[in-house]
Protein backbone atom coordinates (compact mmCIF):
# COMPACT_ATOMS: atom_id res chain seq x y z
CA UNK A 1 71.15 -72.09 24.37
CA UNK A 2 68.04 -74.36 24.61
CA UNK A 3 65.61 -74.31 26.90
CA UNK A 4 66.81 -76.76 29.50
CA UNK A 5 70.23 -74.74 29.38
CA UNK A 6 68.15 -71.88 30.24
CA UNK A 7 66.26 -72.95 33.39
CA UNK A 8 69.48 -74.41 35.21
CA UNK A 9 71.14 -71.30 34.72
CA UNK A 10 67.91 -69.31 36.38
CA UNK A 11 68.58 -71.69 38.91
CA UNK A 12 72.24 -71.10 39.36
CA UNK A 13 71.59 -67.22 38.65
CA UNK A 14 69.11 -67.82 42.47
CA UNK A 15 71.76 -69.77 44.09
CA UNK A 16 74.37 -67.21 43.46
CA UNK A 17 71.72 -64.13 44.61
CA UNK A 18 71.46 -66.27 48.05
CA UNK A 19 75.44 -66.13 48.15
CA UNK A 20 74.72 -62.95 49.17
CA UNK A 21 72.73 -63.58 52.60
CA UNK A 22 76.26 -65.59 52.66
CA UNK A 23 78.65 -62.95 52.88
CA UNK A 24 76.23 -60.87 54.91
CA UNK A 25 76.21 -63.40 57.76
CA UNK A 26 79.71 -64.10 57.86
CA UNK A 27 80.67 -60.62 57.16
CA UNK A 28 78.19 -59.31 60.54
CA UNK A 29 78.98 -62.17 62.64
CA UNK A 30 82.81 -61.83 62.27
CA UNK A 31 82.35 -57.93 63.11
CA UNK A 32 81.67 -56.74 66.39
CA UNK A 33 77.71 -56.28 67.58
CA UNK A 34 78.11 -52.62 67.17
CA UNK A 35 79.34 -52.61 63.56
CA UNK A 36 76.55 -55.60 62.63
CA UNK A 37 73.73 -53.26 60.56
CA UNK A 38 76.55 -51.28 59.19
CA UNK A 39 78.06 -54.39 57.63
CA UNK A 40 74.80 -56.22 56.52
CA UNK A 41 73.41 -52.75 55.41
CA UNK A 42 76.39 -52.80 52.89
CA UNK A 43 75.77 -56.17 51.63
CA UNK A 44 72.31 -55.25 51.01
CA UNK A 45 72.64 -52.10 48.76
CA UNK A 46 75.76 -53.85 47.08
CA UNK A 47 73.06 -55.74 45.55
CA UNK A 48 70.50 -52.97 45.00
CA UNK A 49 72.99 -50.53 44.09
CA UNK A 50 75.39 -53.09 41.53
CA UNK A 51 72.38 -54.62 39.72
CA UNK A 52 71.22 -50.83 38.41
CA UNK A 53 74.96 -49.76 37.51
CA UNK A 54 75.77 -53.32 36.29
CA UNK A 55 72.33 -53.81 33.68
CA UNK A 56 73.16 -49.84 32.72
CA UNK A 57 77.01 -50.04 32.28
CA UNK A 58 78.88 -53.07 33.51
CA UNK A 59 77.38 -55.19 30.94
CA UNK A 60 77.98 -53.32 28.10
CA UNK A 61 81.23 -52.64 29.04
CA UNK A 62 81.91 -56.37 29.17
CA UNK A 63 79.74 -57.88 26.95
CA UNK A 64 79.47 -55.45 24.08
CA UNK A 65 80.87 -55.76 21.14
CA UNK A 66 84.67 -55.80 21.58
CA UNK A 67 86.34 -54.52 18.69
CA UNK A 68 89.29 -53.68 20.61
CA UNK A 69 89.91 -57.11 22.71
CA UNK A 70 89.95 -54.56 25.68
CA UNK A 71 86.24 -53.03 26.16
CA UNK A 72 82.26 -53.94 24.84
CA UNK A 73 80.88 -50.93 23.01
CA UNK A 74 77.30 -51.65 23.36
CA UNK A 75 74.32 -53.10 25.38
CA UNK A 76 74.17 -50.23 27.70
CA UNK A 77 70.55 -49.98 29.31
CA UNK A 78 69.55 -52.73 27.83
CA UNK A 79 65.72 -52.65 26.89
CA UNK A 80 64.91 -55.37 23.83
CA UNK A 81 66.57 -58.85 25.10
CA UNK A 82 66.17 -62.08 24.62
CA UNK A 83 65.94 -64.75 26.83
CA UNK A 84 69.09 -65.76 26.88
CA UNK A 85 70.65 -63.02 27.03
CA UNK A 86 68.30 -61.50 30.27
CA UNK A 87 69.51 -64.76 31.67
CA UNK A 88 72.88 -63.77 31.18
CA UNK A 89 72.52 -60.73 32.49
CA UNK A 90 70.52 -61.27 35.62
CA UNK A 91 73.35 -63.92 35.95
CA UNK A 92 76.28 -61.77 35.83
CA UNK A 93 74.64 -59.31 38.26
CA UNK A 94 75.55 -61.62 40.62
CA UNK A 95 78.69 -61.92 39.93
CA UNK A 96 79.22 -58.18 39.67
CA UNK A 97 77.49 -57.81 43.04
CA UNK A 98 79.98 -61.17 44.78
CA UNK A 99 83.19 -58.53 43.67
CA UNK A 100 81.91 -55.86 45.50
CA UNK A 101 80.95 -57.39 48.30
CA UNK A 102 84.48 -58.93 48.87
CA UNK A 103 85.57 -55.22 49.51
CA UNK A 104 82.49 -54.60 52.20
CA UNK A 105 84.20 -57.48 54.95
CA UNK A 106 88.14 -56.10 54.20
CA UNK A 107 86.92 -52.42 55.07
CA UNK A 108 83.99 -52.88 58.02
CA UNK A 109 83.99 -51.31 61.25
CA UNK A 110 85.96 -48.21 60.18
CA UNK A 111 84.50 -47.04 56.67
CA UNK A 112 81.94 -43.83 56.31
CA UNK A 113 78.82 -45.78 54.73
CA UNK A 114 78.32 -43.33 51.60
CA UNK A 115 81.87 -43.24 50.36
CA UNK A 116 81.48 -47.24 50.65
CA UNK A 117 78.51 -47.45 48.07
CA UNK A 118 80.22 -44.70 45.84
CA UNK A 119 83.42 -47.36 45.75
CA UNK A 120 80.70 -49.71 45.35
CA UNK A 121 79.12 -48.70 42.22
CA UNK A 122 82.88 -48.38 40.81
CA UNK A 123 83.54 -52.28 41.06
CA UNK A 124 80.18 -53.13 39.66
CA UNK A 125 79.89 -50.73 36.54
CA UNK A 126 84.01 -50.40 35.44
CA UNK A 127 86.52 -52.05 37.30
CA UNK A 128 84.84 -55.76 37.47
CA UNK A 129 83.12 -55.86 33.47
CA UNK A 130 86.41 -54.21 32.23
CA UNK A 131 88.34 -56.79 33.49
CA UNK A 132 85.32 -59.12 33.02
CA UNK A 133 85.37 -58.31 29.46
CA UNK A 134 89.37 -59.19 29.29
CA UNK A 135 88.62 -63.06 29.82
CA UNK A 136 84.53 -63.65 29.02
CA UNK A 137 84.13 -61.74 26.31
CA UNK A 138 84.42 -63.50 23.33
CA UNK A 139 86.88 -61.28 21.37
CA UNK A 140 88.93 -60.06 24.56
CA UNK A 141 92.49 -59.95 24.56
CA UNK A 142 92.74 -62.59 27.52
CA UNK A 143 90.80 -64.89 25.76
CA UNK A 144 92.96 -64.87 22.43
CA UNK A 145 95.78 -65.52 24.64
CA UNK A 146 94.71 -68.45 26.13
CA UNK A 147 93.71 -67.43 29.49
CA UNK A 148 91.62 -70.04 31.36
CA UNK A 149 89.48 -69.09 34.37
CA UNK A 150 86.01 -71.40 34.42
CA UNK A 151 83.85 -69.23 37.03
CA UNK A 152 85.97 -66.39 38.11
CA UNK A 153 88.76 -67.30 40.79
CA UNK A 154 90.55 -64.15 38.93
CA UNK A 155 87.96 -62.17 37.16
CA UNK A 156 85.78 -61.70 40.23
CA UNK A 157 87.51 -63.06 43.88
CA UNK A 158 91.04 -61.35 42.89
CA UNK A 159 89.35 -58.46 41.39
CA UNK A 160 87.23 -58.16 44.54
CA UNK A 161 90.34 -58.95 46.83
CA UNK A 162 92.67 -56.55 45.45
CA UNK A 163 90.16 -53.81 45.34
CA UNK A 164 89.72 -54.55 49.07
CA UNK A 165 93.98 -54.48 49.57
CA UNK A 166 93.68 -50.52 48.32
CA UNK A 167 91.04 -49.56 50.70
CA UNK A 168 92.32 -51.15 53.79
CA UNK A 169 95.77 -49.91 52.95
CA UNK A 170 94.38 -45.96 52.87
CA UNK A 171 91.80 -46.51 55.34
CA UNK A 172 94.27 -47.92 57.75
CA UNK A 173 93.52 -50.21 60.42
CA UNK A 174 90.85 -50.59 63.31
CA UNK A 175 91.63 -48.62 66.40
CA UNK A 176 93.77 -51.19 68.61
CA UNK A 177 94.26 -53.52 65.77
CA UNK A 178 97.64 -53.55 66.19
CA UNK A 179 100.15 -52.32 69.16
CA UNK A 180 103.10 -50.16 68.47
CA UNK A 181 105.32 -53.00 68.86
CA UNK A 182 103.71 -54.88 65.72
CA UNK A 183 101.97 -56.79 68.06
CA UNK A 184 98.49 -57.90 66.62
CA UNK A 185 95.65 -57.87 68.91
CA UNK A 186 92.89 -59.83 68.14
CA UNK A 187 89.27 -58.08 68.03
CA UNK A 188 86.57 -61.20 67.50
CA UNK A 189 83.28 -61.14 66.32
CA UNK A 190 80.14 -61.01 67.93
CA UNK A 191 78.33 -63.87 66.47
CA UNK A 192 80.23 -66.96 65.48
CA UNK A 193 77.34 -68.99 65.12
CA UNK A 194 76.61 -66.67 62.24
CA UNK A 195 79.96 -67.14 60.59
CA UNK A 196 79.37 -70.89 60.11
CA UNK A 197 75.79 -70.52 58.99
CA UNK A 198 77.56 -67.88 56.38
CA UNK A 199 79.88 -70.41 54.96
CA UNK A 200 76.93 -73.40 54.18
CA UNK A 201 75.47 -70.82 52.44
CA UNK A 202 78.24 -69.82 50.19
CA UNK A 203 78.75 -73.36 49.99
CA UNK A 204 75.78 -73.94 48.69
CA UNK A 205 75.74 -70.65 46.14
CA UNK A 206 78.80 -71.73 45.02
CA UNK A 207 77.68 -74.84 43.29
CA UNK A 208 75.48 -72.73 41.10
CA UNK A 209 78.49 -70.13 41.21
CA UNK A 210 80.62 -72.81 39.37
CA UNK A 211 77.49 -75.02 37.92
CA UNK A 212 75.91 -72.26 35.83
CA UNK A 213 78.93 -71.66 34.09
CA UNK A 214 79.23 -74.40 31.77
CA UNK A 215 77.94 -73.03 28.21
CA UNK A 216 76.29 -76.19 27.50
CA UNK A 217 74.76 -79.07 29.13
CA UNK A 218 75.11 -81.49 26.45
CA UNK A 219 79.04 -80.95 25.92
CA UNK A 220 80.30 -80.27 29.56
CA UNK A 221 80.57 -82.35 32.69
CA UNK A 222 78.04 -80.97 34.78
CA UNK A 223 78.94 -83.53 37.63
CA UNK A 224 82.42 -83.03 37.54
CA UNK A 225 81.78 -79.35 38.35
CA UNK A 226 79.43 -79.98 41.00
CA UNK A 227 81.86 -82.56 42.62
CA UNK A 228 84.96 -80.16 41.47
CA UNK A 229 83.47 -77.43 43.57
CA UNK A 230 82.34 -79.85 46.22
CA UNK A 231 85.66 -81.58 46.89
CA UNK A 232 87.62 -78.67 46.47
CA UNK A 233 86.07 -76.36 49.74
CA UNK A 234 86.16 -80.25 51.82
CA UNK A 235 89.91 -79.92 51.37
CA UNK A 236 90.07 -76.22 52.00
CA UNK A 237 88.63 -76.52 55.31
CA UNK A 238 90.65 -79.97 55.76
CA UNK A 239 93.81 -78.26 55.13
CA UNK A 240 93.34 -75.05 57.54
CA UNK A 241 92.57 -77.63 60.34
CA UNK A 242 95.31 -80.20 59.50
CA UNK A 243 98.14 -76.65 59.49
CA UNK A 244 96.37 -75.82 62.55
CA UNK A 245 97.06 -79.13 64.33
CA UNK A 246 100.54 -79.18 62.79
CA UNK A 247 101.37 -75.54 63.89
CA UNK A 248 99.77 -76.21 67.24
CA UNK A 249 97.46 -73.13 67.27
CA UNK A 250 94.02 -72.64 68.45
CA UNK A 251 91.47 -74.66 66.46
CA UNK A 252 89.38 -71.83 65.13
CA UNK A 253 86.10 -72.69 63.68
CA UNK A 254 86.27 -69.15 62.12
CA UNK A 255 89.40 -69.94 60.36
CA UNK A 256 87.91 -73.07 58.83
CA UNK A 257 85.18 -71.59 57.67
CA UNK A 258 87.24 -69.00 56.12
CA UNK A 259 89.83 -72.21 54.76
CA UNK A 260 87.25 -74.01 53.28
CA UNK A 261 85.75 -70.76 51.32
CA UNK A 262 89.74 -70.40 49.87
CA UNK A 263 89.24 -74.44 48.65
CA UNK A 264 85.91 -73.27 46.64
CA UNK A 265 87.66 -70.03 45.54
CA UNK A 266 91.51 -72.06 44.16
CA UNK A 267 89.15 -74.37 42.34
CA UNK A 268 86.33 -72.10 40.59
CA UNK A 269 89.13 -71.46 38.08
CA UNK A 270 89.74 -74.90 36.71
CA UNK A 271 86.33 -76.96 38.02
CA UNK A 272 85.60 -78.11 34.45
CA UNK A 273 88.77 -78.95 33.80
CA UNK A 274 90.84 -80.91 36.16
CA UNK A 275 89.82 -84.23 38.18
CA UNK A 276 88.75 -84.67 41.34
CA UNK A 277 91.88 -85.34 43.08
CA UNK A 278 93.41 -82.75 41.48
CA UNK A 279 90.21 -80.50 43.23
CA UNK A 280 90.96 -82.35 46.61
CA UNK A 281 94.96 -80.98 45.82
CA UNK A 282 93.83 -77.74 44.88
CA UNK A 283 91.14 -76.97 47.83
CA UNK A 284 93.89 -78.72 50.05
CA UNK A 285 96.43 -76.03 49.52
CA UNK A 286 93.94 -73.30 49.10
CA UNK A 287 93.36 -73.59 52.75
CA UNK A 288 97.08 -73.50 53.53
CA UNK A 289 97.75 -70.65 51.70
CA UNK A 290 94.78 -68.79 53.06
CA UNK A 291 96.49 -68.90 56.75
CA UNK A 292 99.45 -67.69 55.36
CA UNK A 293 97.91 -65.37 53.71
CA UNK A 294 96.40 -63.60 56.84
CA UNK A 295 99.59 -64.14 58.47
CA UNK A 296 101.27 -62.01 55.83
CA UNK A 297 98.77 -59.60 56.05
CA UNK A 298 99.20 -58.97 60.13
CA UNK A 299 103.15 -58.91 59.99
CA UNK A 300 102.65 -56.28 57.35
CA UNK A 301 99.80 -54.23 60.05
CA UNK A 302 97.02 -54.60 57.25
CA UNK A 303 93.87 -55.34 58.72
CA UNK A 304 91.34 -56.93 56.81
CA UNK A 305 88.71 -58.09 59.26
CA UNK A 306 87.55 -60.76 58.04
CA UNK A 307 90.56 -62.24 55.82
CA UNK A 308 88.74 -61.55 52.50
CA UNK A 309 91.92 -60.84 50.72
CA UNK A 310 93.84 -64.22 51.61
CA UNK A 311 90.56 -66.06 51.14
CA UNK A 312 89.31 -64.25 47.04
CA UNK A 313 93.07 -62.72 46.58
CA UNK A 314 95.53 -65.46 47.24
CA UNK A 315 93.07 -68.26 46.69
CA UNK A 316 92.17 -66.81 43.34
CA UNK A 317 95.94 -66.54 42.18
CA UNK A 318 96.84 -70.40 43.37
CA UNK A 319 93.19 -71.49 41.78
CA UNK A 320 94.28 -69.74 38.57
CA UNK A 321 97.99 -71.11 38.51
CA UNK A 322 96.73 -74.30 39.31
CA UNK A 323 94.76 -74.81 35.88
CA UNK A 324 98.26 -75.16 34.02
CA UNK A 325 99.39 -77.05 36.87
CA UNK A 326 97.07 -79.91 37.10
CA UNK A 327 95.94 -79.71 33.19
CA UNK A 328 94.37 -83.10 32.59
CA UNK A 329 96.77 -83.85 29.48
CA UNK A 330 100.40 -82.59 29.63
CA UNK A 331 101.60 -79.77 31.38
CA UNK A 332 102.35 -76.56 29.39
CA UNK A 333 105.14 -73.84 30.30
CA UNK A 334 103.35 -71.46 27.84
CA UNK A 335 100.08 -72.14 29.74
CA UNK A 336 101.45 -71.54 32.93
CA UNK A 337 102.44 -68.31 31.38
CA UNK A 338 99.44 -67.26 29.98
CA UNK A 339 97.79 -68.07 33.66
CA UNK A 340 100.50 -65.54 35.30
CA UNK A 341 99.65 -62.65 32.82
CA UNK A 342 95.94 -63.01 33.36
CA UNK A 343 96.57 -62.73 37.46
CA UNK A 344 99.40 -59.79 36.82
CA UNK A 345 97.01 -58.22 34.32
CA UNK A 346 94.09 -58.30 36.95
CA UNK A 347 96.56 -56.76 39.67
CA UNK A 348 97.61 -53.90 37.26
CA UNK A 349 94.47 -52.75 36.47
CA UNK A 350 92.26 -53.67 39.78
CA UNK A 351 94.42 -52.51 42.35
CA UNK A 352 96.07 -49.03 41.20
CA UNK A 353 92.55 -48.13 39.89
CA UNK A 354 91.46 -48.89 43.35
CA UNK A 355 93.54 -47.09 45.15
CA UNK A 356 93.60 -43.65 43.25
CA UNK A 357 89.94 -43.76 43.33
CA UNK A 358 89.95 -44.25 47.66
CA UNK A 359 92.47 -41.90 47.57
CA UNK A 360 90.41 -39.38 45.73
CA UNK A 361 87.37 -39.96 47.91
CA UNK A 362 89.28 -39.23 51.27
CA UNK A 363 90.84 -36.29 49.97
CA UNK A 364 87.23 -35.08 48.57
CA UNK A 365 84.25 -36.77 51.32
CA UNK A 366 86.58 -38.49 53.74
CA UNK A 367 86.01 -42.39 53.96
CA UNK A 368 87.12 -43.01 57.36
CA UNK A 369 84.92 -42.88 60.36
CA UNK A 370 86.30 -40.29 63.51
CA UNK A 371 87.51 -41.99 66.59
CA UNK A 372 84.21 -41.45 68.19
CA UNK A 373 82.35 -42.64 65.99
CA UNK A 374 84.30 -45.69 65.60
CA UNK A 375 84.53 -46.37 69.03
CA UNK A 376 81.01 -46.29 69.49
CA UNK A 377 79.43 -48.26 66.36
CA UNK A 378 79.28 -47.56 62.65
CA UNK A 379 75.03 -48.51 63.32
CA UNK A 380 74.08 -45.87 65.57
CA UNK A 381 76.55 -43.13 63.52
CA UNK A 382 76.02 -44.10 60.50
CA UNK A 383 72.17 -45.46 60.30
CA UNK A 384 70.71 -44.82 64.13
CA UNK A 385 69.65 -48.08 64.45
CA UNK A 386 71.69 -50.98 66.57
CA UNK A 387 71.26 -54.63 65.75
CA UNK A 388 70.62 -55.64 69.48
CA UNK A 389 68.90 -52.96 71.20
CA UNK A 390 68.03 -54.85 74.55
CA UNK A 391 71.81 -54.87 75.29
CA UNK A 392 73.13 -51.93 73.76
CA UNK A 393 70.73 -49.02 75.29
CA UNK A 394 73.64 -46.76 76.97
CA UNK A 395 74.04 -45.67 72.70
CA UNK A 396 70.53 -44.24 73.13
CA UNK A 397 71.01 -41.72 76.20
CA UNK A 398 74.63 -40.68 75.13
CA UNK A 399 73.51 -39.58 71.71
């Protein structure tokens, strides 16, 4: 890796860290005001928290050597690195930290804070570098297959999204949520102004999300990732608007935020790879799929409050089938099938990992919040501060 190679990854490795302020706004402003700190508290420490567990564990785990094709065996607390490799690392901290924080939006409003960072620091340090070390590492068993995914529409959005999937499914959903009809009520967010202001700025991580991923200047398209990534969350927000003229719903700025995140997610897998109208194609449906998604999710009383799992968990699958479908020679039946058992193989292990280990943290510390506490704010239960104190004083003489 030369030195140029170097310094536009550091750049990319910033760009991604900022995605975080990303998911933070979105996350708070499509939560209601009394849930705000709770949700940007967890964003925060996802960050503090991953970046110790992932430099002492994760990237060992995925990076190591791999004599197996299933785990790394070394580079745990890493002290004597080279450039490129702390590069690498302060890199994939980032991407450790984006998995987690895809769980933090399914779960808010209703999850006790410390069980949260314990479920935390077991996406950062095992369940997103063993899966990690499946398709990146060198000698994993993904990669002998075959298995293509550029920047991580499986490895981290599905591995984020299906984590999230087990921990709204034993948490349950938000009081109200849903009537006992199956009629879903809808609970908005304070601050939508925030939501938008969220999505430019995972916009604009997401080009080094995608951009520092090429492994070498001099050999791959750098522009055709950039406008890859670029075209590909244009048509994602295109396409949520366009199904939500042709349905004849409400024209929700949220959900087209939320559309054209599931555009950049469907074409991280294949940006390198596939031409721009096959991005446009790919973001396009992305976006459709994402309202379905969420649709799905409702019928089926699953409440994920701010659609994280149709926008990382069905956008990731489509964006990972969609490599063998628009390959830029001919298509391939075998690669198709390769693509399906890296997306099975990441549901198998993310998800029923996931799930035992929620399970085993409400049966041991409890991870939902009572009904009192719910009803009156995760902030002032959980952290005794409020994000708008002028207008929410009554918390302060009830305590």
């Amino acid at each position: 890796m030369n030195d140029l190679q170097l310094i536009w990854m550091a750049i990319c490795m910033t760009l991604v860290f900022f995605m975080q302020a990303g998911f933070a706004l979105l996350e708070s402003g499509t939560s209601r005001a009394k849930n705000s700190i709770n949700v940007l508290m967890k964003n925060y420490m996802d960050m503090c928290l991953g970046g110790l567990i992932f430099w002492g564990f994760g990237f060992g785990l995925m990076f190591g050597a791999n004599v197996t094709g299933w785990l790394g065996g070394d580079h745990f607390f890493p002290q004597q690195v080279t450039t490129a490799e702390a590069v690498k690392l302060a890199y994939q901290v980032m991407f450790a930290a984006t998995a987690a924080t895809i769980v933090s939006g399914a779960v808010a409003e209703r999850m006790h804070f410390p069980a949260y960072l314990i479920f935390s620091g077991l996406v950062t340090g095992i369940i997103y570098p063993v899966y990690g070390s499946w398709v990146w590492n060198e000698h994993g068993w993904l990669t002998a297959l075959g298995f293509v995914d550029f920047a991580g529409s499986t490895v981290v959005h599905s591995i984020g999204a299906w984590c999230a999937l087990a921990g709204i499914i034993v948490l349950g959903p938000r009081l109200g949520r849903y009537s006992k009809n199956g009629e879903t009520r809808e609970i908005p967010g304070h601050n939508l102004p925030l939501v938008a202001l969220g999505g430019f700025i995972l916009w604009l991580g997401w080009f080094g999300f995608n951009g520092g991923s090429i492994s070498s200047l001099e050999k791959d398209n750098l522009g055709l990732v950039l406008i890859n990534t670029h075209l590909g969350g244009c048509a994602g927000g295109l396409g949520t608007l366009s199904f939500m003229y042709l349905r004849k719903q409400p024209v929700l700025m949220s959900t087209t935020v939320n559309g054209s995140i599931a555009g950049l997610v469907s074409i991280t897998a294949g940006a390198a790879y596939i031409s721009p109208l096959s991005a446009i194609i790919i973001g396009f449906t992305g976006g459709i799929f994402y309202i379905l998604g969420v649709n799905l999710l409702d019928k089926l009383q699953l409440d994920d409050v701010v659609g994280a799992i149709a926008v990382h968990g069905v956008g990731g699958v489509w964006g990972t089938l969609a490599v063998a479908l628009f390959p830029q020679g001919t298509f391939s039946f075998p690669a198709l099938l390769v693509q399906l058992t890296g997306i099975v193989a990441a549901f198998l292990w993310a998800f029923p990992v996931a799930l035992v280990f929620f399970k085993l943290l409400d049966i041991t510390i409890g991870i939902r919040a009572s009904t009192l506490h719910e009803q009156r704010g995760l902030d002032y239960t959980e952290h005794y501060e409020v994000g708008y104190p002028e207008f929410q004083k009554r918390l302060d003489s009830e305590a």
